[in-house]
Protein backbone atom coordinates (compact mmCIF):
# COMPACT_ATOMS: atom_id res chain seq x y z
CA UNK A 1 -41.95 5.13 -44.29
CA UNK A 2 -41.58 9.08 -44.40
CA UNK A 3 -39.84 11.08 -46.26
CA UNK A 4 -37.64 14.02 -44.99
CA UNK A 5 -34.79 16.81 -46.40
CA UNK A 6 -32.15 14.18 -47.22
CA UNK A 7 -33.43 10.93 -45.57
CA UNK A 8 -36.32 8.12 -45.39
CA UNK A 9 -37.38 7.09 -42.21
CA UNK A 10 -38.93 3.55 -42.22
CA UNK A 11 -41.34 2.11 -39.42
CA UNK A 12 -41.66 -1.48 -39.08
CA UNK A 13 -45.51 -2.11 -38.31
CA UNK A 14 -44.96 -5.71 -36.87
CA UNK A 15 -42.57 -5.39 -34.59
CA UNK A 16 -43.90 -1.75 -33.29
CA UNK A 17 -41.16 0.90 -34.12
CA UNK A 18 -38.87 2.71 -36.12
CA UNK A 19 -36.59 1.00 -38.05
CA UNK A 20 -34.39 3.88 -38.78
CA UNK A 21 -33.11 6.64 -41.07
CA UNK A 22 -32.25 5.47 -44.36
CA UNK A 23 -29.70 8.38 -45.88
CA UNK A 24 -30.14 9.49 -49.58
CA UNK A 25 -27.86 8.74 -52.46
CA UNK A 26 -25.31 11.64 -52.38
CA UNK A 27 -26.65 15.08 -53.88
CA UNK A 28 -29.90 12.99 -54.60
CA UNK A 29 -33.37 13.75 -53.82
CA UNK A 30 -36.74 11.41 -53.92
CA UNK A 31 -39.66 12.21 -56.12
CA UNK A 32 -41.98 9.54 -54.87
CA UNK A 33 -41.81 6.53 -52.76
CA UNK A 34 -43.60 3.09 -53.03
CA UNK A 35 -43.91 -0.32 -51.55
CA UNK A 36 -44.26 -3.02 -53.51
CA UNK A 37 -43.91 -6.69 -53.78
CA UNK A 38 -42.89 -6.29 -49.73
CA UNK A 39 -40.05 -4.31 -51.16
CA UNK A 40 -39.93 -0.02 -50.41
CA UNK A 41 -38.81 1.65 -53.96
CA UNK A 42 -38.24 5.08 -54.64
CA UNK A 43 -37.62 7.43 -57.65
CA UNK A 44 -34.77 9.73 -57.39
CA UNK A 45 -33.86 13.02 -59.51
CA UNK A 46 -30.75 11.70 -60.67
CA UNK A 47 -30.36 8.21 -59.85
CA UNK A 48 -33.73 6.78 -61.49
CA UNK A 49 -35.82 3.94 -59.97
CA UNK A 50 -34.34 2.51 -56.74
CA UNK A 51 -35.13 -0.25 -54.22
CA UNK A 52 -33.76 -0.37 -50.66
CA UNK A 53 -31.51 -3.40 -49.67
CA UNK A 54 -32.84 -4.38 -46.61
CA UNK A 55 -29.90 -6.94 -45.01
CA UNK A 56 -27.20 -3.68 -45.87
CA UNK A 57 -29.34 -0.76 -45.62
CA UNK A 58 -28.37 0.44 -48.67
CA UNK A 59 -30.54 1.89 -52.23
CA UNK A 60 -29.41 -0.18 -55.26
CA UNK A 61 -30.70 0.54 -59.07
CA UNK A 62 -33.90 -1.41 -60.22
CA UNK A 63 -32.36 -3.20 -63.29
CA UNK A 64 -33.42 -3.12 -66.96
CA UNK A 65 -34.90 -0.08 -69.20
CA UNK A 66 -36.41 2.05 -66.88
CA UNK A 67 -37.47 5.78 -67.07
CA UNK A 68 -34.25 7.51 -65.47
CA UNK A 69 -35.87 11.12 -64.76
CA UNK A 70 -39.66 12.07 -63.70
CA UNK A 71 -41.29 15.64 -63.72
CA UNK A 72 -44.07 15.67 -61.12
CA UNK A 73 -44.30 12.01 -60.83
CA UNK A 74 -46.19 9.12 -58.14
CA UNK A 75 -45.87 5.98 -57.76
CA UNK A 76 -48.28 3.10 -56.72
CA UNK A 77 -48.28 -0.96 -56.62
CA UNK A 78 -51.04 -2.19 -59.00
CA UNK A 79 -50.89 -5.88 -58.12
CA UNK A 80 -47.34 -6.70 -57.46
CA UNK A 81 -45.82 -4.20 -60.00
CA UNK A 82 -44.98 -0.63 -59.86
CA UNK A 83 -47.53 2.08 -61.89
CA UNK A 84 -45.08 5.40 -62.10
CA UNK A 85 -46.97 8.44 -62.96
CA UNK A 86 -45.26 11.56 -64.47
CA UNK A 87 -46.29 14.81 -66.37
CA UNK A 88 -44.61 16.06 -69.25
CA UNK A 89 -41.73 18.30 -68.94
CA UNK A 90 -42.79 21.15 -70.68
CA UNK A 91 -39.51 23.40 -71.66
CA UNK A 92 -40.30 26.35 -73.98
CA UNK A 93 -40.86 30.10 -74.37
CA UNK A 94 -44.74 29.82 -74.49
CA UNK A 95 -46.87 29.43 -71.66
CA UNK A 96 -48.61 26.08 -71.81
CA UNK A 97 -52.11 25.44 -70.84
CA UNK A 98 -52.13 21.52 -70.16
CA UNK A 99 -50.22 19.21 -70.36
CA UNK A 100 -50.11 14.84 -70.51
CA UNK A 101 -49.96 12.32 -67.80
CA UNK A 102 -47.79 9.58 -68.85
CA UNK A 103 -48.13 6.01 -66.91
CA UNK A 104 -45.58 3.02 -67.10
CA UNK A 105 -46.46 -0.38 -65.66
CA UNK A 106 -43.20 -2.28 -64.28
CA UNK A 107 -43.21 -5.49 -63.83
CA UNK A 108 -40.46 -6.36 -60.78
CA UNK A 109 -38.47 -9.39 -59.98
CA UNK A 110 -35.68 -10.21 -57.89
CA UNK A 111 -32.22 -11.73 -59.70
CA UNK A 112 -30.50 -13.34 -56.71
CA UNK A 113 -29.76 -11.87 -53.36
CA UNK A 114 -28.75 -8.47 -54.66
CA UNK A 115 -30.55 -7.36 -57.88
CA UNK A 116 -34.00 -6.43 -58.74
CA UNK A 117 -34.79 -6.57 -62.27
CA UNK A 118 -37.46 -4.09 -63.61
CA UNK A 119 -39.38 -4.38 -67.33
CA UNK A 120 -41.76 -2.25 -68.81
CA UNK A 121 -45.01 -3.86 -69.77
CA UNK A 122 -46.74 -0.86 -71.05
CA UNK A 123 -46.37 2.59 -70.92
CA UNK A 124 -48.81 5.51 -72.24
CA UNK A 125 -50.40 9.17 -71.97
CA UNK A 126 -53.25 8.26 -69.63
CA UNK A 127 -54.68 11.74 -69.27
CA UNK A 128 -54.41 15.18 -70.08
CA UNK A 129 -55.04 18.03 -67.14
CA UNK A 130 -54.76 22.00 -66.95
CA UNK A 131 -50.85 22.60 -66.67
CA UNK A 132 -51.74 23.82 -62.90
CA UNK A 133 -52.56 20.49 -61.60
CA UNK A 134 -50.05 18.36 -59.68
CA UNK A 135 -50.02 14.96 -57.89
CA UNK A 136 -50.64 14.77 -54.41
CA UNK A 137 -51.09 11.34 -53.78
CA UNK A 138 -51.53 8.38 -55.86
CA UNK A 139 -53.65 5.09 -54.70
């Protein structure tokens, strides 16, 4: 997959070639992208934690609790589940100096043809970095 200005363009390794351009949920924007569990998932600004629907091309909603907005965030699988990495939104007068890596581990499964259900098996500060740090890619 790669990710452009308003669409995801997804390569199918097997059979050689581009699948095609996936568009964006309207007005919506991707933070990070991730395969997992031989399913592509993606983190929007305003939509939250999405996973493509293959057979009609479309992004539905990961079901369940999940984190709806991320500040700086990455995403990896960490066998078969999603890790999603974000910093804390800082929002204040003062300038800060660091700030805290949070991590939630999401355990994924499907709920018939058409729903992917999401839960959060733990989630945590896993770091703290100078506020001028930022992720650039997460393995």
């Amino acid at each position: 997959y790669a990710m452009n200005t308003g669409s995801i363009t997804v390569y199918n390794l097997r059979q050689g070639g581009r699948k095609e351009k996936l568009e964006m949920p309207i007005d919506d924007w991707v933070w990070c992208i991730c395969v997992a569990d031989n399913m592509l998932f993606a983190f929007f600004t305003k939509c939250g934690l999405m996973w493509l629907d293959t057979k009609r091309n479309i992004w539905r909603v990961v079901s369940g609790r999940m984190p709806r907005k991320l500040y700086g965030g990455a995403m990896v699988e960490y066998y078969g589940k999603l890790a999603v990495f974000w910093r804390q939104e800082y929002i204040g007068a003062r300038k800060k100096e660091e700030e805290k890596i949070w991590c939630a581990l999401i355990a994924l499964g499907r709920i018939g043809e058409e729903e992917v259900g999401g839960t959060i098996e733990w989630s945590g500060v896993v770091a703290t970095i100078p506020y001028v740090c930022g992720f650039l890619h997460c393995l």
